[in-house]
Protein backbone atom coordinates (compact mmCIF):
# COMPACT_ATOMS: atom_id res chain seq x y z
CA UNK A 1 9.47 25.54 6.76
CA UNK A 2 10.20 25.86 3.04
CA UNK A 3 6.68 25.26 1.62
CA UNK A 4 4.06 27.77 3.24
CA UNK A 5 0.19 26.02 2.79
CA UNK A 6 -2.69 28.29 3.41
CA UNK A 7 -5.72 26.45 5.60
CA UNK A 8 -9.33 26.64 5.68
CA UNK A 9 -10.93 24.97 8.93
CA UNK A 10 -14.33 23.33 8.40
CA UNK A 11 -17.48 25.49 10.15
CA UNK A 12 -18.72 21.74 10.12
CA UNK A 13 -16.56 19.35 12.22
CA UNK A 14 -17.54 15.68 11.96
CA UNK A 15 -18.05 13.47 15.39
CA UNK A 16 -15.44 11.17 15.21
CA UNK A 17 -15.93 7.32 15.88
CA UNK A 18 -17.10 6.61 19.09
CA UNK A 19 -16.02 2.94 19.11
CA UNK A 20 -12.23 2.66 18.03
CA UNK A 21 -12.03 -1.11 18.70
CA UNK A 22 -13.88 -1.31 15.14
CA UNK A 23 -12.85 1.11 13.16
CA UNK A 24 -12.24 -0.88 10.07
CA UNK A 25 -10.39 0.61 7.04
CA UNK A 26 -11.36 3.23 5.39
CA UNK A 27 -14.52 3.50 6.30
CA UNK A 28 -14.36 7.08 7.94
CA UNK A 29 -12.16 10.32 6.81
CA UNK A 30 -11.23 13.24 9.10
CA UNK A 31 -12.14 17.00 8.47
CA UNK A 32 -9.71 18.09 6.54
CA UNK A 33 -8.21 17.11 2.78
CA UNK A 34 -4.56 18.82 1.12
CA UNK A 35 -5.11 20.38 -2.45
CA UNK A 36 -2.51 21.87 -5.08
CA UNK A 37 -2.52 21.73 -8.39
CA UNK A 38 0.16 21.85 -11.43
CA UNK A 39 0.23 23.53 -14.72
CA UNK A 40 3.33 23.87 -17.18
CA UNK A 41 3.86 27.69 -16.43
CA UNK A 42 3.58 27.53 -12.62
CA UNK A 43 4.49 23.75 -11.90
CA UNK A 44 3.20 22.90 -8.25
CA UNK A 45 1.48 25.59 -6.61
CA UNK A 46 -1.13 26.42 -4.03
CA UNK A 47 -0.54 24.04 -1.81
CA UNK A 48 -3.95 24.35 0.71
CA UNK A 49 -5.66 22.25 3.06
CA UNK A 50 -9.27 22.59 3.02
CA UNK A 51 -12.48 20.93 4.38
CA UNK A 52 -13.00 17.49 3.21
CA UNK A 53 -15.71 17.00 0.89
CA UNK A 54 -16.37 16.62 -3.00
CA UNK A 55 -14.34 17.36 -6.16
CA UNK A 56 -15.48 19.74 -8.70
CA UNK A 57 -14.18 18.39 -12.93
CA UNK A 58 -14.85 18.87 -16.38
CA UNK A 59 -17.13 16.03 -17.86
CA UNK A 60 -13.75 16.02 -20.42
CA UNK A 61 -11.66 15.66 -17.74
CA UNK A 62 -8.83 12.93 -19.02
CA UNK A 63 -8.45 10.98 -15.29
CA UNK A 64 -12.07 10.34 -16.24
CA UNK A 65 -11.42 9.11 -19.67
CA UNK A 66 -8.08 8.06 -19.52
CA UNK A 67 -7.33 6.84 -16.25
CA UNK A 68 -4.22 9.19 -15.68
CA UNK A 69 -3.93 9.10 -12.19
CA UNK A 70 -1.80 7.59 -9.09
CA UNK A 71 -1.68 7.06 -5.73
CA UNK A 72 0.23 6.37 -2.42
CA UNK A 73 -0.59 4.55 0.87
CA UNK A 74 1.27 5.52 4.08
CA UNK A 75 0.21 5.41 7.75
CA UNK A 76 1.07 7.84 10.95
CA UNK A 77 1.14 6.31 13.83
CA UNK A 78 0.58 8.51 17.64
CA UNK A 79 2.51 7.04 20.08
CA UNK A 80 2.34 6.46 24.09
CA UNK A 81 3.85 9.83 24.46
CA UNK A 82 1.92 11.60 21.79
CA UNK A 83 4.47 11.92 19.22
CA UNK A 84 3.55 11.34 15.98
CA UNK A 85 5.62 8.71 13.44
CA UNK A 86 5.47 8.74 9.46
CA UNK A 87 7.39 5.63 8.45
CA UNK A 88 10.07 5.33 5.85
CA UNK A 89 7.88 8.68 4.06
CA UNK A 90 10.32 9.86 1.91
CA UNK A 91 10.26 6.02 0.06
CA UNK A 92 6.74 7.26 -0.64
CA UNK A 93 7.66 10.18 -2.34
CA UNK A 94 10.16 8.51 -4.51
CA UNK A 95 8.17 5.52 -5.47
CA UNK A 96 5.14 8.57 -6.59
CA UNK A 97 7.74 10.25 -8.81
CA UNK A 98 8.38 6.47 -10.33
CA UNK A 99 4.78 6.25 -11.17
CA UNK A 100 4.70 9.65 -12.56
CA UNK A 101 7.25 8.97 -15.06
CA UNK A 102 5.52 6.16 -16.23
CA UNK A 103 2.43 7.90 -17.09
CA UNK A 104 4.29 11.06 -18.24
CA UNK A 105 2.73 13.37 -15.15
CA UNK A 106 5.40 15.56 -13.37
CA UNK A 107 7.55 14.66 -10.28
CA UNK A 108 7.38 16.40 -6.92
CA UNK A 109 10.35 17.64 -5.16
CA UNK A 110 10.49 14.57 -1.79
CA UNK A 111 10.36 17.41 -0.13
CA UNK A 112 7.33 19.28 -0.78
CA UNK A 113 5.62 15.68 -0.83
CA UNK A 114 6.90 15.04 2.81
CA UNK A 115 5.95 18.89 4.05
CA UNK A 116 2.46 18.25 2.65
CA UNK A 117 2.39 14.83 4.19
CA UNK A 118 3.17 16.65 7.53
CA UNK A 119 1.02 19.50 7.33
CA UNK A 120 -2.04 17.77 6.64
CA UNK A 121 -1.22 15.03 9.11
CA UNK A 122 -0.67 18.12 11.88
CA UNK A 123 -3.74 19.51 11.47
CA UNK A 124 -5.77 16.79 11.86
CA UNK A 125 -3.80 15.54 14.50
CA UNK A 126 -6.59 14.71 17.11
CA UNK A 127 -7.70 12.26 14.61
CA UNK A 128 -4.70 10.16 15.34
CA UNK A 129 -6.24 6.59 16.63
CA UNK A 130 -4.15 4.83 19.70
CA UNK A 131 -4.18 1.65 20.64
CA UNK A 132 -2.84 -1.74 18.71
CA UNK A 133 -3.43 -2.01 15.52
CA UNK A 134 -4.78 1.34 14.91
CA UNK A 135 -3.05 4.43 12.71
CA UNK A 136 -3.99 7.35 10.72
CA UNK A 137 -3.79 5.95 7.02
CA UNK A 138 -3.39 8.75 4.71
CA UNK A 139 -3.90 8.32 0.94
CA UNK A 140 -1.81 10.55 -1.09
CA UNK A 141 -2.87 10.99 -4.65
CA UNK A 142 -2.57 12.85 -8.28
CA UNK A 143 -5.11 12.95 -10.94
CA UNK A 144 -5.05 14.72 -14.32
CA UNK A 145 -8.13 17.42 -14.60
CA UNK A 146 -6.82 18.45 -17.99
CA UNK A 147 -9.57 18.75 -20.04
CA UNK A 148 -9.52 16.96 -23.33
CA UNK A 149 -10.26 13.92 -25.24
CA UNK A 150 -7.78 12.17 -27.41
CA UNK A 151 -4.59 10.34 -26.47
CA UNK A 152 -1.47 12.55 -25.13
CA UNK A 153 0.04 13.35 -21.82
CA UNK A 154 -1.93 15.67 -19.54
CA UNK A 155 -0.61 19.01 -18.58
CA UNK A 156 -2.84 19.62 -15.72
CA UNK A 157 -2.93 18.42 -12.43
CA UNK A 158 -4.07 17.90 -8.91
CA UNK A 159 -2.34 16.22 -5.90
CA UNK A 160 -4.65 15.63 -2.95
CA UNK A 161 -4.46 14.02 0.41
CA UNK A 162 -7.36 12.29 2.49
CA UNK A 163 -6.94 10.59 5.83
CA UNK A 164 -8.79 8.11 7.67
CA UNK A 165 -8.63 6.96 11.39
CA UNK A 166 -8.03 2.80 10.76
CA UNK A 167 -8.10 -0.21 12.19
CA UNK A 168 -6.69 -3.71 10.91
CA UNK A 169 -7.08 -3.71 6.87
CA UNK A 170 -8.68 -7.38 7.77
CA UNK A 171 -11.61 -7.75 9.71
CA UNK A 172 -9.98 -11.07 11.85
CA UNK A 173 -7.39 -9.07 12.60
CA UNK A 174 -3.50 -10.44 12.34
CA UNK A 175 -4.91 -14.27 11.25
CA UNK A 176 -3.71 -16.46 8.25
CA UNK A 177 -5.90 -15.72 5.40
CA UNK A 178 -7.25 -18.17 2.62
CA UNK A 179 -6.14 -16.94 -0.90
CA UNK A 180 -6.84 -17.78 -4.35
CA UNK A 181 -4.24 -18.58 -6.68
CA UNK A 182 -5.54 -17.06 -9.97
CA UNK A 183 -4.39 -18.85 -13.32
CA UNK A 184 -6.74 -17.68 -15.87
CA UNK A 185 -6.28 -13.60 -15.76
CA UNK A 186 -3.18 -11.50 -14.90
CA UNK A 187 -2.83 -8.56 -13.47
CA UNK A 188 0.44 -7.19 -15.89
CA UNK A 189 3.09 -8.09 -17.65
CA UNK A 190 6.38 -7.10 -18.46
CA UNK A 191 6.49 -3.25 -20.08
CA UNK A 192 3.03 -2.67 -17.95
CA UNK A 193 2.66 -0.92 -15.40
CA UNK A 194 2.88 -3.45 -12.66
CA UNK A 195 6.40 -1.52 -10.98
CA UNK A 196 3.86 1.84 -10.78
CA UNK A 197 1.32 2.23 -8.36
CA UNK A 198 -1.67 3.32 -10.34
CA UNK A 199 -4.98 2.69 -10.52
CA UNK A 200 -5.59 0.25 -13.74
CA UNK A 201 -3.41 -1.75 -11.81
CA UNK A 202 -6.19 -2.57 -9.17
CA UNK A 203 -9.03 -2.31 -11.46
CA UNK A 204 -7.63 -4.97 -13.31
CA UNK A 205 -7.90 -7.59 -10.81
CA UNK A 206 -11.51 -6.76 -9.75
CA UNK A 207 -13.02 -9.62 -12.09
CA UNK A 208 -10.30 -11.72 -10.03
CA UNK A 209 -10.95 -10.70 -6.44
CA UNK A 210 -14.68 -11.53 -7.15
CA UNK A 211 -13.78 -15.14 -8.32
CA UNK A 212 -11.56 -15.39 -5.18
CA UNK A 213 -14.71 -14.12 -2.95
CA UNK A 214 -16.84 -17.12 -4.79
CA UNK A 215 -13.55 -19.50 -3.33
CA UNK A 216 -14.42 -17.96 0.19
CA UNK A 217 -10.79 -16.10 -0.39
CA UNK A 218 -9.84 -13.32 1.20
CA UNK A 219 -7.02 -12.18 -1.62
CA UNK A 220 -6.05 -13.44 -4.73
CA UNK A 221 -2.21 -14.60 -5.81
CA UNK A 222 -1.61 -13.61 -9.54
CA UNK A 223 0.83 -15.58 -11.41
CA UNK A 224 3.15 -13.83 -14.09
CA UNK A 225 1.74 -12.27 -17.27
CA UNK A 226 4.06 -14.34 -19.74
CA UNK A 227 4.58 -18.13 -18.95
CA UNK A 228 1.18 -17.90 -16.19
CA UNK A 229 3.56 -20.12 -14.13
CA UNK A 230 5.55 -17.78 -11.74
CA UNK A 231 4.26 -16.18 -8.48
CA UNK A 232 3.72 -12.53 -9.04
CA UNK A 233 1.91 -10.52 -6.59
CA UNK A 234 -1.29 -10.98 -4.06
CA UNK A 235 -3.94 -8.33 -4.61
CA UNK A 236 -2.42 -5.83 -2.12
CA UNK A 237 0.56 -7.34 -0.90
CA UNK A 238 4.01 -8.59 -1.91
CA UNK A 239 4.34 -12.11 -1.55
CA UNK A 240 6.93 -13.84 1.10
CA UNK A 241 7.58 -17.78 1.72
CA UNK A 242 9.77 -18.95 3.87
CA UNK A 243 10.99 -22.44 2.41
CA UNK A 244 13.27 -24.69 4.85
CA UNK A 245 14.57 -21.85 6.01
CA UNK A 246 14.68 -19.95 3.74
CA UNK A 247 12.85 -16.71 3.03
CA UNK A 248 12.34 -15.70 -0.57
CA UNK A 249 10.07 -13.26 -2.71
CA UNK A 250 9.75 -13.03 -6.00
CA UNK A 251 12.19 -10.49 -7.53
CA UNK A 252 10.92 -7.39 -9.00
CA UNK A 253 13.63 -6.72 -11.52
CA UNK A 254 11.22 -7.26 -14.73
CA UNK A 255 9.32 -4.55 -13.57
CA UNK A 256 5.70 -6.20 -13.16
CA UNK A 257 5.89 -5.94 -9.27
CA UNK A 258 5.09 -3.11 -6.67
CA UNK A 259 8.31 -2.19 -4.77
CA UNK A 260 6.79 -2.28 -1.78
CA UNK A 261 7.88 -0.24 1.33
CA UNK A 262 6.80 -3.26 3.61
CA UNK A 263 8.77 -5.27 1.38
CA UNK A 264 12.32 -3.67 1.74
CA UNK A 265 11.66 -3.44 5.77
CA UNK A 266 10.91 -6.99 5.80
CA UNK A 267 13.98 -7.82 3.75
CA UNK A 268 16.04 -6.02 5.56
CA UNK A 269 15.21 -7.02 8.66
CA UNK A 270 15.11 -10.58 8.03
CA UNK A 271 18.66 -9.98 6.99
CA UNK A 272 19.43 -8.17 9.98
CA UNK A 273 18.31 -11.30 12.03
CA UNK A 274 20.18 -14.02 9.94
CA UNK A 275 18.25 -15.17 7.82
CA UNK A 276 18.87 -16.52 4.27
CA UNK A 277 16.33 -14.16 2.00
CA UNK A 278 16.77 -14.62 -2.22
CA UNK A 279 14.75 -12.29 -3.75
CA UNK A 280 13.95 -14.78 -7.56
CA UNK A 281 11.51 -15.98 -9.62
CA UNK A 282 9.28 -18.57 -7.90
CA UNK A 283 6.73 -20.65 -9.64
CA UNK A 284 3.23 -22.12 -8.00
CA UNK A 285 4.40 -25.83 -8.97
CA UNK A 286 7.79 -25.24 -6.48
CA UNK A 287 5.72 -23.59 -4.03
CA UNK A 288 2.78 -26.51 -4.33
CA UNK A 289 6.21 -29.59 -4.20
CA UNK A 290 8.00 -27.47 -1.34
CA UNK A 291 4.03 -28.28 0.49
CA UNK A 292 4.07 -31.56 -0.03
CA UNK A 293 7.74 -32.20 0.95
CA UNK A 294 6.74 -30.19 4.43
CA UNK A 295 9.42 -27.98 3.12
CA UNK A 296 7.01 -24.78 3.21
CA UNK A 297 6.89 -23.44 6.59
CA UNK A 298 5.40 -19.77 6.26
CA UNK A 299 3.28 -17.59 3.47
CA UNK A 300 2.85 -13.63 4.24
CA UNK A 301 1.88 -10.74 2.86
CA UNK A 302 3.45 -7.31 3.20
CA UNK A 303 2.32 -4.08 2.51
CA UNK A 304 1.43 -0.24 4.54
CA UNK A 305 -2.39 -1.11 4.75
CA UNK A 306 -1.60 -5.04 6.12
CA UNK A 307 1.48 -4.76 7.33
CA UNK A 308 1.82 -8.39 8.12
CA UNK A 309 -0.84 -10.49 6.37
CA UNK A 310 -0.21 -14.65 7.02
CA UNK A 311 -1.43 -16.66 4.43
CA UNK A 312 -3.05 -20.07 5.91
CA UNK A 313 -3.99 -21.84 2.65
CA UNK A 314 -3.56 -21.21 -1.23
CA UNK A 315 -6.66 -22.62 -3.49
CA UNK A 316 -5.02 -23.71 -7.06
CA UNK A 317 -7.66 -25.38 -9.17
CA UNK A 318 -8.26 -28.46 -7.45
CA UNK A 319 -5.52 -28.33 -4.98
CA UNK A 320 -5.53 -26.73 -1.03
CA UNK A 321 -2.46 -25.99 -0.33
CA UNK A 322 -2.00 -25.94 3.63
CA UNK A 323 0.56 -24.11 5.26
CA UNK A 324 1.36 -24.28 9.02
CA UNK A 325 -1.55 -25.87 9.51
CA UNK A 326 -2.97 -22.54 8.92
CA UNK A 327 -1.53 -21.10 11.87
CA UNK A 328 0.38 -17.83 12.29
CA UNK A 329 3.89 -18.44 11.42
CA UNK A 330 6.94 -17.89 13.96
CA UNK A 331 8.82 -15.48 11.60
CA UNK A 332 5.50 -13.61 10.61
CA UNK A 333 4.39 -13.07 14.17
CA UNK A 334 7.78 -11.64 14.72
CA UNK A 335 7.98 -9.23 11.81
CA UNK A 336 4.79 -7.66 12.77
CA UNK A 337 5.50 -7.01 15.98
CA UNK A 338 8.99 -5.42 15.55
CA UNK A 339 7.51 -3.47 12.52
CA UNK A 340 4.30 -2.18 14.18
CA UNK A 341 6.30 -2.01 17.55
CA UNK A 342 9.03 0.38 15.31
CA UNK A 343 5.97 2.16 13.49
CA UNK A 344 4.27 2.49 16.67
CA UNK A 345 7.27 4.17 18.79
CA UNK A 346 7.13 0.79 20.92
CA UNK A 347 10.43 -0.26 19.65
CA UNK A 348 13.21 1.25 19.57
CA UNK A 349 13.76 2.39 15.86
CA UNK A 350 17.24 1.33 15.28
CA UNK A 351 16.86 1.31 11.44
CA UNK A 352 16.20 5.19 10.76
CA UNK A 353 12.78 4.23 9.51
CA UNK A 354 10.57 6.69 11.84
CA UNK A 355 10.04 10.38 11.09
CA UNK A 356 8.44 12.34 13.83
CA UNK A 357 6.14 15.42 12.81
């Protein structure tokens, strides 16, 4: 190994959750958490993993003030056998060093970010949920604790990692959701910071997610920033419709959308299997004609925490917009279970997508 990280074991180990059927998400975190911080003169350094528990800043601390942070979200998976899959990591550690640079906070060699990943992941191995559905989702994140107050890129940093045993992201499980189309606030706009995966992002929609919750929504579908008439993202998934046949997503090329990891897997392997998928601007009107015509078959969601999300109905001010009779799509169905069946070691990964620790 290139990158040696010291260890501290916790004196205090946690019981872990007796009932793994209902595990949620996120709702409990193993014993142990990576550390290592940045300055100018030493860049990354002191790479530890150390007993979860709180986080020690500066009142002036500029993540506080100044929201200079980001984050990832990746899942390992333990498999029949025991081995342990990351999936597609290294498109993790890419996509952090493209939020980085848009919030001026240094890069990390793929490499240290996937022996970190790894090392962390090892050691709280026996944490590892089995079973369907279930995965060790480990959230990978940098914060500034530079202390100051005033506007101008930070020059200190942390990078931490937390896991937590999970279940499905939605309670239901893998059924079509009821979303709200939202046509009043945005979540960016071209020059933001949609392409990065920080937090303003997500705090951003919060005022929409509760509107969506007074809809009896599970999500929310934000339109474009500029003309409020193209489909942009849902809350924490990229957006998919197949349309007689056709699969398309919005395209990402103006920068206001997540490149999701999810994403590119689906893409490619609806490509793989034949399909026709165009990747363009879509607006709600085409989406709400292509309903009416009984051109719209499918809706889904992709993304690590989801995976596979199927969208059942769309609320869009006075309109319901039913799709497949709110039913699980054939094309959805089948995505999930080749890309949990590929995360999970259950399929054959024939794509290069698995990395075993």
């Amino acid at each position: 190994m290139k990158y040696n990280f010291s260890t501290t074991r916790t004196d205090k180990p946690k019981d872990k959750p007796k009932d793994m059927s209902n595990l949620g998400f996120c709702q409990h975190f193993t014993d142990h958490m990576f550390v290592m911080d940045y300055d100018k003169e030493k860049g990354w350094h002191d790479g530890r993993i150390v007993p979860y528990g709180p986080l020690t800043f500066d009142p002036a601390s500029s993540v506080l003030h100044y929201a200079i942070q980001l984050f990832e979200g990746m899942k390992a998976y333990k498999t029949k056998e025991g081995k342990i899959l990351l999936f597609r990591p290294e498109m993790n550690a890419r996509r952090l060093s493209i939020s980085a640079s848009r919030l001026v906070m240094p890069a990390m060699d793929e490499e240290l970010y996937i022996e970190a990943v790894k090392a962390i992941t090892n050691f709280d191995k026996d944490w590892i949920p089995q079973g369907e559905g279930r995965s060790l989702y480990l959230r990978p994140y940098m914060i500034s604790d530079d202390v100051f107050v005033g506007i101008r890129p930070a020059e200190k940093f942390k990078f931490i990692i937390f896991l937590s045993p999970c279940g499905s992201f939605y309670s239901g499980g893998l059924q079509p959701t009821k979303i709200f189309v939202e046509d009043e606030y945005v979540r960016t706009s071209p020059g933001g910071t949609g392409y990065a995966k920080v937090g303003g992002n997500y705090a951003a929609t919060l005022l929409s997610q509760k509107r969506a919750m007074e809809h009896g929504c599970n999500q929310v579908l934000y339109l474009d920033g500029k003309e409020m008439k193209y489909v942009d993202e849902i809350g924490v998934s990229n957006a998919f419709f197949v349309i007689d046949g056709e699969v398309v997503t919005p395209s990402v090329d103006d920068g206001t959308i997540l490149k999701g990891i999810t994403r590119d897997s689906v893409i490619q392997l609806c490509k793989k299997w034949g399909y026709k998928v165009t990747e363009r601007k879509i607006s709600i009107d085409e989406i709400y004609e292509a309903s009416k015509s009984g051109k719209l078959q499918e809706m889904f969601g992709t993304g690590t925490a989801t995976v596979i999300a199927p969208v059942g109905e769309l609320i869009w001010k006075d309109k319901n917009i039913v799709i497949n009779d709110r039913q699980i799509g054939e094309l959805s169905q089948r995505i999930y279970n080749e890309l949990y069946g590929i995360q999970s070691g259950e399929i054959k990964d024939e794509m290069g997508w698995t990395m075993e620790i």
